[in-house]
Protein backbone atom coordinates (compact mmCIF):
# COMPACT_ATOMS: atom_id res chain seq x y z
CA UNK A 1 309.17 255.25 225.28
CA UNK A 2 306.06 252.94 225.86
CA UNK A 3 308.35 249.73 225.95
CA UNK A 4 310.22 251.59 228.58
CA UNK A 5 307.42 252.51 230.63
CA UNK A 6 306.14 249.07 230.06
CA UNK A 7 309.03 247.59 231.21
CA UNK A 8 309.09 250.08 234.50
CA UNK A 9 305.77 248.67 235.45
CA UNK A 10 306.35 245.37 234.92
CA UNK A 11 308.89 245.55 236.91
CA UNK A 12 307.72 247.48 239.55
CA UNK A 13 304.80 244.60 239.89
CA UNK A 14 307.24 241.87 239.97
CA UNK A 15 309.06 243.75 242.76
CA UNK A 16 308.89 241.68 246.20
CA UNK A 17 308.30 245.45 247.30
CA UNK A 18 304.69 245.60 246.35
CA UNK A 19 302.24 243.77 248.03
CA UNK A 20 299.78 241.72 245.89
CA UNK A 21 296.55 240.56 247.65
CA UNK A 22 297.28 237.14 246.77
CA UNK A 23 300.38 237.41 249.42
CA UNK A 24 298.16 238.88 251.95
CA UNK A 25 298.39 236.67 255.47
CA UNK A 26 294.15 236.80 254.59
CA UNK A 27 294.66 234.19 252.23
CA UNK A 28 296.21 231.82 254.73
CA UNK A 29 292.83 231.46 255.99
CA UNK A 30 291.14 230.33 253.07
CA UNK A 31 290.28 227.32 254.22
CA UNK A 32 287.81 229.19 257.11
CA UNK A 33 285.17 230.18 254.54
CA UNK A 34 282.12 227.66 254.28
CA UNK A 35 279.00 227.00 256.90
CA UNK A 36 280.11 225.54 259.98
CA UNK A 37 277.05 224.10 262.44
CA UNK A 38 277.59 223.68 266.14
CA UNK A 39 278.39 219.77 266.81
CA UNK A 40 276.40 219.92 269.74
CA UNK A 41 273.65 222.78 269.23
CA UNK A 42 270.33 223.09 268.46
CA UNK A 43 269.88 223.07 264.33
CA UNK A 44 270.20 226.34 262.91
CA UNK A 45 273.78 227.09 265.85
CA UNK A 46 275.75 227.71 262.80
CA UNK A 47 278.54 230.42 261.71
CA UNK A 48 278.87 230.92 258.33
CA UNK A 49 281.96 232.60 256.60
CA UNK A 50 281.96 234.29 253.21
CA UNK A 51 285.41 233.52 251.10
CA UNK A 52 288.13 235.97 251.10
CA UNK A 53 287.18 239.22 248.61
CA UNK A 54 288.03 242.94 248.76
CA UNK A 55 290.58 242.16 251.47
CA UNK A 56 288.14 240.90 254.11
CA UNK A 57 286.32 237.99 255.09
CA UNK A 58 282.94 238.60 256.20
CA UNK A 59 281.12 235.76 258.74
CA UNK A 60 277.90 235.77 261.45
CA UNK A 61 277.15 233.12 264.14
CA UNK A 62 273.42 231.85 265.48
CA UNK A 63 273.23 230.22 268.31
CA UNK A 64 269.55 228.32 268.74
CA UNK A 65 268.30 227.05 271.90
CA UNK A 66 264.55 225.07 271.99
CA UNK A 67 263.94 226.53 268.77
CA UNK A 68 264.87 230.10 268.96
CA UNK A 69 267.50 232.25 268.31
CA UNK A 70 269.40 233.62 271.89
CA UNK A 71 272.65 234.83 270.08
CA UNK A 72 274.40 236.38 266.91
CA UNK A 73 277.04 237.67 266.08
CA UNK A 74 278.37 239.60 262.83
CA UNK A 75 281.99 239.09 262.22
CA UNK A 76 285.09 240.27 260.18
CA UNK A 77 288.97 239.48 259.49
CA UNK A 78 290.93 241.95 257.70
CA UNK A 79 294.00 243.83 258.13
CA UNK A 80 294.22 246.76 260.63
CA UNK A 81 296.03 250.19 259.46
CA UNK A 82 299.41 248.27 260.58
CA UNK A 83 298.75 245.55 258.59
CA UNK A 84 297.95 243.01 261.03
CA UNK A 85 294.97 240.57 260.30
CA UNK A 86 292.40 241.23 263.17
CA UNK A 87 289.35 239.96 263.51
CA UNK A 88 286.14 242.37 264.63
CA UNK A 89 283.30 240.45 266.65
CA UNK A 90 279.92 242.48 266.99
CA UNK A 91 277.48 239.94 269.67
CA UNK A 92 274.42 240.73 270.18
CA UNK A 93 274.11 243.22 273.12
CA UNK A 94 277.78 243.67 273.01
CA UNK A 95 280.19 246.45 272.34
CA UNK A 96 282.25 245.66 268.99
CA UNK A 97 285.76 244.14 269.56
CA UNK A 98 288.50 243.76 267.86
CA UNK A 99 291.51 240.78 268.44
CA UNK A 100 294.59 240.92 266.57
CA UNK A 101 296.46 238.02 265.22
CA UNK A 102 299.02 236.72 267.41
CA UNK A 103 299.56 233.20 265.05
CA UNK A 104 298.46 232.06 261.85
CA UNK A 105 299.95 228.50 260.92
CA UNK A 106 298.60 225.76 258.97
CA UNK A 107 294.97 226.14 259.10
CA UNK A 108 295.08 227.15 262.26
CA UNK A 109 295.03 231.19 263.83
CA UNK A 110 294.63 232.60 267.20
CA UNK A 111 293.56 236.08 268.07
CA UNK A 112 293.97 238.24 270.72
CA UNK A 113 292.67 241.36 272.78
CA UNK A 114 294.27 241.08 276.53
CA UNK A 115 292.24 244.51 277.39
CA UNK A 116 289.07 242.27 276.27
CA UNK A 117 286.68 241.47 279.34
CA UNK A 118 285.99 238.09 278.18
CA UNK A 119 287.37 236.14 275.94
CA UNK A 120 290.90 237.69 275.50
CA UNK A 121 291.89 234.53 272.98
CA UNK A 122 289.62 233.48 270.12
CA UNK A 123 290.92 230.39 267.97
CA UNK A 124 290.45 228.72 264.83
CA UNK A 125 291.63 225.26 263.98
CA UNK A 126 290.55 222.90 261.15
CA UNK A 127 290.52 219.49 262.04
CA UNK A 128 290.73 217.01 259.03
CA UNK A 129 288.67 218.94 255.63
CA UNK A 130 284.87 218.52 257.42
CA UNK A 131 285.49 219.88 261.13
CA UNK A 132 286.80 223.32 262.78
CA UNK A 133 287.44 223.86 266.60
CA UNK A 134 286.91 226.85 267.63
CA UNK A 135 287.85 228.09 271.44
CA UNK A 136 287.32 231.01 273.49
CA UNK A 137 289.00 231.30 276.80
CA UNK A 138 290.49 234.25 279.71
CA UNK A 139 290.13 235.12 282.55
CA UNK A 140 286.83 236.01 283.62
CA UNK A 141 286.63 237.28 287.13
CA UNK A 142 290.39 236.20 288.02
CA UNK A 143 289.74 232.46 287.20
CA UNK A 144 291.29 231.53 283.76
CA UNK A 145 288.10 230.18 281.49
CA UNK A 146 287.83 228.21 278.12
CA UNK A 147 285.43 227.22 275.66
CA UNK A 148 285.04 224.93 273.46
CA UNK A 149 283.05 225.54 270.23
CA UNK A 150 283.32 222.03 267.80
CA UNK A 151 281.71 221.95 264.14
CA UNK A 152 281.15 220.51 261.15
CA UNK A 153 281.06 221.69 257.90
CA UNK A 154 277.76 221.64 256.02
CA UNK A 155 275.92 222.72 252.47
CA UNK A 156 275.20 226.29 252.99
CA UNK A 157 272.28 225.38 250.11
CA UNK A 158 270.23 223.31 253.07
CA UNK A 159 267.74 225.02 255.39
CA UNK A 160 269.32 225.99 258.97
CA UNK A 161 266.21 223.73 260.15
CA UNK A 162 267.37 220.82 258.54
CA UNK A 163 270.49 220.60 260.47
């Protein structure tokens, strides 16, 4: 009887039916997690995101400007009750939002929210193994907007002031 059972669960593992978290879409995004500074911000503009673990990557942004911080931002991607990655932005003085997935290819994803105010379309790209490209854009006010957001990926070891 405990071969049999054995045998039931081993199957039922191997069974494309169950989902293992090493097939989630999440781990198509690996290559996100690190500390990314802002190309062309102040030192300490970084976002920094924690590697895949109990189904959801964790990140926060700083944006520095003459010295201080004007922005953060705490940040998620997991999967929504449909099974969808989204990803959950929380800015300073904002409301939480939440963008769904619309494309995940080869490190690259896009999200979306078209009820968003502004952006509606949040993107990810890695460019080569040491730079990501990040873009906002929308329409803001009936004009279509975009933003650009280049980095570089750096030691998360060295002080934010050293960057």
């Amino acid at each position: 009887m405990r071969c049999f059972i054995a045998a039931l669960i081993a199957a039922l593992l191997s069974s494309p039916m169950v989902a293992r978290a090493e097939d989630s879409p999440l781990e198509q995004l690996s290559w996100l997690a690190g500390c990314w500074a802002a190309e062309n911000g102040e030192a300490g503009s970084v976002e920094h995101w924690l590697p895949l673990a109990g189904g959801t990557m964790l990140g926060i942004g700083r944006t520095v400007k003459n010295g201080r911080t004007v922005e953060h931002e705490f940040l998620q991607i997991r999967l929504n009750a449909e099974g969808k990655p989204v990803y959950i932005a929380l800015p300073s003085r904002q409301k939480e939002a939440t963008f769904v997935a619309t494309s995940i290819g080869d490190r690259a994803v896009v999200f979306e929210n078209p009820a968003h105010d502004f952006p509606q379309r949040i993107s990810y790209r890695a460019v080569g193994d040491d730079r990501l490209a990040a873009r906002i854009e929308g329409l803001r006010n009936g004009a279509a907007r975009g933003i650009d957001f280049p980095m570089k990926r750096v030691s998360c070891e060295e002080p934010a002031h050293r960057r």
